[in-house]
N, C-alpha and C. Protein backbone atom coordinates (compact mmCIF):
# COMPACT_ATOMS: atom_id res chain seq x y z
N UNK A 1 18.57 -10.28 0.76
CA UNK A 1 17.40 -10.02 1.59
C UNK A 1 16.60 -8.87 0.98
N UNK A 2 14.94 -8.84 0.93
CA UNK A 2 14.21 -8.24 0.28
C UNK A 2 14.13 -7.26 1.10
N UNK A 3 14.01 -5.77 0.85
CA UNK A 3 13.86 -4.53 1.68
C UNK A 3 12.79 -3.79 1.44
N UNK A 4 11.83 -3.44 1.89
CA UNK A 4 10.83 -2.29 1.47
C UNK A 4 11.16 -0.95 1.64
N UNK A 5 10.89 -0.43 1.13
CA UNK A 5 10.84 1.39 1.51
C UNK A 5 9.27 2.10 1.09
N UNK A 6 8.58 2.38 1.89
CA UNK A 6 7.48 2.90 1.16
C UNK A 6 7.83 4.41 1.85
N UNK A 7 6.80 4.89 0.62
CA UNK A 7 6.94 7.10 0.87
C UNK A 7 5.63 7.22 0.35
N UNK A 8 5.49 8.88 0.43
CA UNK A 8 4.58 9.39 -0.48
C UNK A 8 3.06 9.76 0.71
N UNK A 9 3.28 9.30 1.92
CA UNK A 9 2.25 9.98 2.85
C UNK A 9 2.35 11.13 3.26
N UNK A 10 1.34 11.20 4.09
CA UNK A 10 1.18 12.91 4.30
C UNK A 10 0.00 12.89 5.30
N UNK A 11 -0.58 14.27 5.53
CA UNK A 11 -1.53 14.86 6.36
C UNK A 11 -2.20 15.32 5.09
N UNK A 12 -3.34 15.24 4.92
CA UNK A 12 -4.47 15.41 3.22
C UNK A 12 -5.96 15.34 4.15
N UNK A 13 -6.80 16.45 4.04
CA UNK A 13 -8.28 16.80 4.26
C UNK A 13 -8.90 15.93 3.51
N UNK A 14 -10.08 14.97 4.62
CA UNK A 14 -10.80 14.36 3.40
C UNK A 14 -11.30 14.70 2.34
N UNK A 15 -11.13 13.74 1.63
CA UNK A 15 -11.86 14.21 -0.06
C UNK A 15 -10.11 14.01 -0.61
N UNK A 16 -9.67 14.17 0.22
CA UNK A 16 -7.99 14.45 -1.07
C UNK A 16 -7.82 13.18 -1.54
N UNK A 17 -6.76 12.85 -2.55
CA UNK A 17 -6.03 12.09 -2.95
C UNK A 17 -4.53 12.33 -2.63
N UNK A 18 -3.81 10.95 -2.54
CA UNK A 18 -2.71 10.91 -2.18
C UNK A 18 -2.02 9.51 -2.55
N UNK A 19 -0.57 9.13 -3.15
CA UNK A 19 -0.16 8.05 -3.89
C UNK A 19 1.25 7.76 -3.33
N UNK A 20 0.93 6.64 -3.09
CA UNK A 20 2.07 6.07 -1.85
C UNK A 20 2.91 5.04 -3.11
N UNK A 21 3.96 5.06 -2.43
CA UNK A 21 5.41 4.01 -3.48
C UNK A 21 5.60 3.21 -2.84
N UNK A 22 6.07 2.10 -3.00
CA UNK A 22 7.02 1.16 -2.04
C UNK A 22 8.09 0.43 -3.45
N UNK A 23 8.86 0.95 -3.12
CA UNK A 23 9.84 0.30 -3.79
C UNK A 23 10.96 -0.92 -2.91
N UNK A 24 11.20 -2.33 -3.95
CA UNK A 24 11.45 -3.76 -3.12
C UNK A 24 12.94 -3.61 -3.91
N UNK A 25 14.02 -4.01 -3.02
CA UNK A 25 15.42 -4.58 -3.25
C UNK A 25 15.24 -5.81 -3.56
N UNK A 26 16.13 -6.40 -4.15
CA UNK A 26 16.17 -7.92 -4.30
C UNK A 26 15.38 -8.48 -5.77
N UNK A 27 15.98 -9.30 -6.10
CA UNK A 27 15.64 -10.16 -7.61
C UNK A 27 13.82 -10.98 -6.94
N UNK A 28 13.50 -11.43 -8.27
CA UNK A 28 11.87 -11.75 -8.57
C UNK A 28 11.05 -11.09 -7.97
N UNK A 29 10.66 -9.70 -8.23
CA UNK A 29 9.92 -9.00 -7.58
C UNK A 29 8.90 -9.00 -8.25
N UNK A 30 9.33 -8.92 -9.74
CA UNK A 30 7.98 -9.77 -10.75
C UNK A 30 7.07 -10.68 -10.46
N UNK A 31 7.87 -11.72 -9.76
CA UNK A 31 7.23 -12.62 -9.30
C UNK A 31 6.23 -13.01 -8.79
N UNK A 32 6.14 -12.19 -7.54
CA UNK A 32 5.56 -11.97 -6.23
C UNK A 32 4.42 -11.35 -6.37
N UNK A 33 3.36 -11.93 -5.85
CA UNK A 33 1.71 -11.09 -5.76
C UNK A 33 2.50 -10.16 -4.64
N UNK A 34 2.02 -8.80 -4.36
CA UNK A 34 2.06 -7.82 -3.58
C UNK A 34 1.27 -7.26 -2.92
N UNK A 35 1.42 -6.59 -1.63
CA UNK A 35 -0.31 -6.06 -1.03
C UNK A 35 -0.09 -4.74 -0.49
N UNK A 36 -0.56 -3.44 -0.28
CA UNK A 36 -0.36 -3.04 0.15
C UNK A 36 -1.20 -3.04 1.98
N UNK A 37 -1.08 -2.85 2.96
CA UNK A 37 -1.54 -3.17 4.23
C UNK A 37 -1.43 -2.00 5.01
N UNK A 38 -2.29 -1.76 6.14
CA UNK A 38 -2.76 -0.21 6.77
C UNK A 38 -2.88 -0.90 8.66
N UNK A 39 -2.61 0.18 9.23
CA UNK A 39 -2.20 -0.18 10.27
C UNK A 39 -2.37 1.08 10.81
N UNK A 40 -4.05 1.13 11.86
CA UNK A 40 -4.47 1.77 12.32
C UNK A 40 -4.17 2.35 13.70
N UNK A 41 -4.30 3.72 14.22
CA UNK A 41 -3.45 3.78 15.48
C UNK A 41 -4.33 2.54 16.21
N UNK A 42 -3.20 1.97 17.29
CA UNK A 42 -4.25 0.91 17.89
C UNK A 42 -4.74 0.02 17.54
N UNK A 43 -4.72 -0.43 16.78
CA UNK A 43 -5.60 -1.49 15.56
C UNK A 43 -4.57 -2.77 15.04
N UNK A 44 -5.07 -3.69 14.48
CA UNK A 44 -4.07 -4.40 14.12
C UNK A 44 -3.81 -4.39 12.37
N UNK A 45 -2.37 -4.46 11.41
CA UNK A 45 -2.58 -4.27 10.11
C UNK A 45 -3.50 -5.39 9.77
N UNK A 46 -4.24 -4.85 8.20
CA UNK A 46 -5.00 -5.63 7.73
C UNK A 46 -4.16 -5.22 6.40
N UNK A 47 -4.99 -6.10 5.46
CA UNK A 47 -5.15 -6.08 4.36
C UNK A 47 -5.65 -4.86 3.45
N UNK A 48 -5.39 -4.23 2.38
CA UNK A 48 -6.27 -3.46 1.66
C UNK A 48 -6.21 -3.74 0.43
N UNK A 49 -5.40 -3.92 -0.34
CA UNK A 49 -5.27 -4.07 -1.78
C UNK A 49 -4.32 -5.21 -1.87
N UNK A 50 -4.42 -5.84 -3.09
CA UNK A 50 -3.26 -6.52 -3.80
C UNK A 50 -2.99 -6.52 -5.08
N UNK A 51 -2.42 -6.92 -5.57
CA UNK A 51 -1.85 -6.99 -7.68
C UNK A 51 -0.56 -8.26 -7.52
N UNK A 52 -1.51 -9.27 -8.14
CA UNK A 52 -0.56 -10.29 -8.53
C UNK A 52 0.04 -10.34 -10.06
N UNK A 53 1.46 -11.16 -9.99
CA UNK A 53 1.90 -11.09 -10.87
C UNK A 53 1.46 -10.45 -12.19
N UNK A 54 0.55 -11.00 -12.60
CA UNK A 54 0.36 -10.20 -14.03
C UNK A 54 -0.92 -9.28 -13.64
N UNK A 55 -0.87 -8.75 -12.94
CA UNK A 55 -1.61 -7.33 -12.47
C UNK A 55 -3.25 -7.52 -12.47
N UNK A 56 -3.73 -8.76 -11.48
CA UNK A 56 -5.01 -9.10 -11.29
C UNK A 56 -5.18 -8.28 -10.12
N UNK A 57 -5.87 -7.46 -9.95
CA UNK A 57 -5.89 -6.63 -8.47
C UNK A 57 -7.34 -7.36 -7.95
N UNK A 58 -7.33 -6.75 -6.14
CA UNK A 58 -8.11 -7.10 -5.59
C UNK A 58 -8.23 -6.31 -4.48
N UNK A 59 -9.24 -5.62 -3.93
CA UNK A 59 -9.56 -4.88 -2.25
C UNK A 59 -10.42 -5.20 -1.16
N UNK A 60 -9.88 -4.53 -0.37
CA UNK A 60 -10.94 -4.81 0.79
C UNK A 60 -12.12 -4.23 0.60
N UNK A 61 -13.46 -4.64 1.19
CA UNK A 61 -14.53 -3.60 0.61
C UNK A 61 -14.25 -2.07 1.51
N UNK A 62 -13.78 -1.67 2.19
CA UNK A 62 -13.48 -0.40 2.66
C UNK A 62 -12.59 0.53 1.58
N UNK A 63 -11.93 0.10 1.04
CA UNK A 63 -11.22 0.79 0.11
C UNK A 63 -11.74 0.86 -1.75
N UNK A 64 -12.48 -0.43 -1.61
CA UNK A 64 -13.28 -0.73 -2.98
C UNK A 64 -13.67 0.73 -3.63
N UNK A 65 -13.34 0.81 -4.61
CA UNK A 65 -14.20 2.08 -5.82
C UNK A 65 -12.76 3.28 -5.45
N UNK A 66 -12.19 3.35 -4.04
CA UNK A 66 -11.50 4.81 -3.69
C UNK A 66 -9.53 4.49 -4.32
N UNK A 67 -9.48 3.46 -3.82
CA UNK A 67 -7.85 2.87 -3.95
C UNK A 67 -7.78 1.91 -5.10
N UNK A 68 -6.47 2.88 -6.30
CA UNK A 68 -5.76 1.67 -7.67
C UNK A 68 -4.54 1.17 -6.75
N UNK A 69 -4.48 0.22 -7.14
CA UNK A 69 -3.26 -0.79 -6.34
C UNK A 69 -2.43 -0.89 -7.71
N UNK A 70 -1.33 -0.38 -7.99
CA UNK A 70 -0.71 -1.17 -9.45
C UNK A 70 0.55 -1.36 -9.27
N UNK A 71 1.70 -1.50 -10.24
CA UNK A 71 3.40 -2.04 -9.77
C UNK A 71 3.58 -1.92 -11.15
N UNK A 72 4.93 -1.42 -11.16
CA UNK A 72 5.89 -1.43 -12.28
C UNK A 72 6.94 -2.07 -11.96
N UNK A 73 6.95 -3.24 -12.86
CA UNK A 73 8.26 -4.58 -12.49
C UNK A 73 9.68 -4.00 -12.84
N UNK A 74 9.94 -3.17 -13.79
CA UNK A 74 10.80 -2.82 -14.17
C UNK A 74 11.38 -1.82 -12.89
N UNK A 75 10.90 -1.18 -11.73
CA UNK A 75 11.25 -0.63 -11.38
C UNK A 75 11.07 -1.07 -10.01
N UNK A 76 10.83 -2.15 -10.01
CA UNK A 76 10.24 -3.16 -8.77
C UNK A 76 9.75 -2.28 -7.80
N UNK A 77 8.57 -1.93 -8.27
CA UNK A 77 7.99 -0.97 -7.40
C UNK A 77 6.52 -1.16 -7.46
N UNK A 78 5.98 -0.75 -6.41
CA UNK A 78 4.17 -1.05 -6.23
C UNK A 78 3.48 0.14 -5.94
N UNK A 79 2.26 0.34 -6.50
CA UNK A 79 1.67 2.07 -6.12
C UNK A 79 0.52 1.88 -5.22
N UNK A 80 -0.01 3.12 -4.56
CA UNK A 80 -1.42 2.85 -4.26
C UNK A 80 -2.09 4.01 -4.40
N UNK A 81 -2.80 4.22 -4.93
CA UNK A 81 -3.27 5.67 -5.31
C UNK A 81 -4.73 5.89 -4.63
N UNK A 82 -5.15 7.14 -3.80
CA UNK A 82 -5.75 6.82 -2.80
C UNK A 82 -6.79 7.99 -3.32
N UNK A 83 -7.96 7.81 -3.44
CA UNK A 83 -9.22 9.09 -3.59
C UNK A 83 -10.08 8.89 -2.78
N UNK A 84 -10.68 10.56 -2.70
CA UNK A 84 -11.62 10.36 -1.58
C UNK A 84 -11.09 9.79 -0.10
N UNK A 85 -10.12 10.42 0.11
CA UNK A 85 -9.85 9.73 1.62
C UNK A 85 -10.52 10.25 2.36
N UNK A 86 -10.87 9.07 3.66
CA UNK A 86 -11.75 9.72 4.67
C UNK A 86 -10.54 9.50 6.06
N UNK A 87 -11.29 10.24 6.97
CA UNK A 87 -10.35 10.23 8.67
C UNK A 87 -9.87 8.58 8.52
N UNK A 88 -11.11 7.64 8.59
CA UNK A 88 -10.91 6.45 8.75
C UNK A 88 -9.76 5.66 7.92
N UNK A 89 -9.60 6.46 6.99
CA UNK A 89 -8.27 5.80 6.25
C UNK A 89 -6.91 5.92 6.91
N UNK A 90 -6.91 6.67 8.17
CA UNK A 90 -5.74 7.41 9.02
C UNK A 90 -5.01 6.04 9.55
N UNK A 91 -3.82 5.72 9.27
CA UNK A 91 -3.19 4.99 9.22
C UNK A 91 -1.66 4.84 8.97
N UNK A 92 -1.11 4.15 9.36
CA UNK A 92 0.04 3.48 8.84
C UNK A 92 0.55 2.83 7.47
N UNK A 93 1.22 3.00 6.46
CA UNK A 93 0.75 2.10 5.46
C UNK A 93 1.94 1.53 4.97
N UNK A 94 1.84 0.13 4.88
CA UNK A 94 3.11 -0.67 4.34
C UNK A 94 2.75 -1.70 3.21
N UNK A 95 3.85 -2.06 2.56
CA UNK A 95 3.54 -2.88 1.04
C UNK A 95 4.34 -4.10 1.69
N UNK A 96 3.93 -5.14 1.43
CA UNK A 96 4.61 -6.41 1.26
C UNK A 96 4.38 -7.90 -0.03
N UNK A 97 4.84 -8.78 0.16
CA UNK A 97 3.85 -9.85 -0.62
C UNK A 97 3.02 -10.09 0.03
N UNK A 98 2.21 -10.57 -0.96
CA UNK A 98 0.96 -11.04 0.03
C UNK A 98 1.11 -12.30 -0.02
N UNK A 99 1.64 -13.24 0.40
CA UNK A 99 2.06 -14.29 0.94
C UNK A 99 3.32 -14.58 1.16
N UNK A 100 3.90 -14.94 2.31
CA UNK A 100 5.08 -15.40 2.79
C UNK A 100 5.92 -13.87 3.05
N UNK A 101 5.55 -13.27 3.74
CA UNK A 101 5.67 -11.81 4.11
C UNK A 101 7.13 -11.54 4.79
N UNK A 102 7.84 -10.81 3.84
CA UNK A 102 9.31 -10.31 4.31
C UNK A 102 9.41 -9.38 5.35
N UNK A 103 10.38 -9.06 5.60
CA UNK A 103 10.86 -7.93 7.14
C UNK A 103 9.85 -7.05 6.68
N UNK A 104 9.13 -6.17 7.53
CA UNK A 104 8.49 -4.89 7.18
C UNK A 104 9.10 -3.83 6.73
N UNK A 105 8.66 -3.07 6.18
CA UNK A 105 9.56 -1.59 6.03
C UNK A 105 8.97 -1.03 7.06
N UNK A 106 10.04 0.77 7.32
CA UNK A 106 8.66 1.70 7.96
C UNK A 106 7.82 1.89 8.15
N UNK A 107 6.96 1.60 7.01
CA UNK A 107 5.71 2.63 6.37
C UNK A 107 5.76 3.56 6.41
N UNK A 108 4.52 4.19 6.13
CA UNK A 108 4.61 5.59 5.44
C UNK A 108 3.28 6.18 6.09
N UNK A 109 3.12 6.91 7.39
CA UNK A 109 1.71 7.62 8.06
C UNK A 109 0.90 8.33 6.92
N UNK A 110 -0.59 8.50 7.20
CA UNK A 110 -1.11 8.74 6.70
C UNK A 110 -2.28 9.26 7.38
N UNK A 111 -2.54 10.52 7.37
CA UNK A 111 -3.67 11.20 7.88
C UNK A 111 -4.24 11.99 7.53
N UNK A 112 -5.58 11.34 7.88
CA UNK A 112 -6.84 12.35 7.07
C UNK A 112 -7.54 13.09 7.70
N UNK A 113 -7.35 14.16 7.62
CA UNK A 113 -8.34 15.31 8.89
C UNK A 113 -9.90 15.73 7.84
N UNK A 114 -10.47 16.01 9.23
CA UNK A 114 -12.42 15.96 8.55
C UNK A 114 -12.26 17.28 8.37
């Protein structure tokens, strides 16, 4: 069974940067397009980034130009590297595939004070 663990949040004043991990248990992690997903107080998760297999990325336009989405297979792990955060990025944040979506992890909070 595939496990997530994501880390690397925090409390960061807008304008900061901040770079979240999620590292996956379990064989073909190569495989797997990945996404990372945000989950607002109250709100329902969406989408923000993805990186498929051979590292085609893609974002939501809210995150477009501010968030690199990337993964190192060797370490079956996925990044999200976050600039310019604003309040509105204040969230929850979890990695999964982006299709056919395993147990959730924690996530990892994330808040941006003005």
């Amino acid at each position: 069974q595939v496990q997530l663990v994501e880390s690397g949040g925090g409390l960061v004043q807008a304008g900061r940067s901040l770079r979240l991990s999620c590292v996956a248990s379990g064989s073909a992690f190569s495989a797997n397009a990945m996404g990372w997903y945000r989950q607002p107080p109250g709100k329902q998760r969406t989408l923000v980034a993805t990186i498929n297999s051979v590292g085609t990325t893609d974002y939501a336009d809210t995150v477009k130009g501010r968030f690199t989405i990337s993964r190192d297979n060797a370490k079956n792990a996925v990044y999200l590297q976050m600039n310019s955060l604003q309040p509105e990025d204040t969230a929850v944040y979890y990695c999964n595939k982006r299709f056919n979506q395993v147990a959730w992890g924690q996530g990892t909070q994330v808040t941006v004070s003005s």
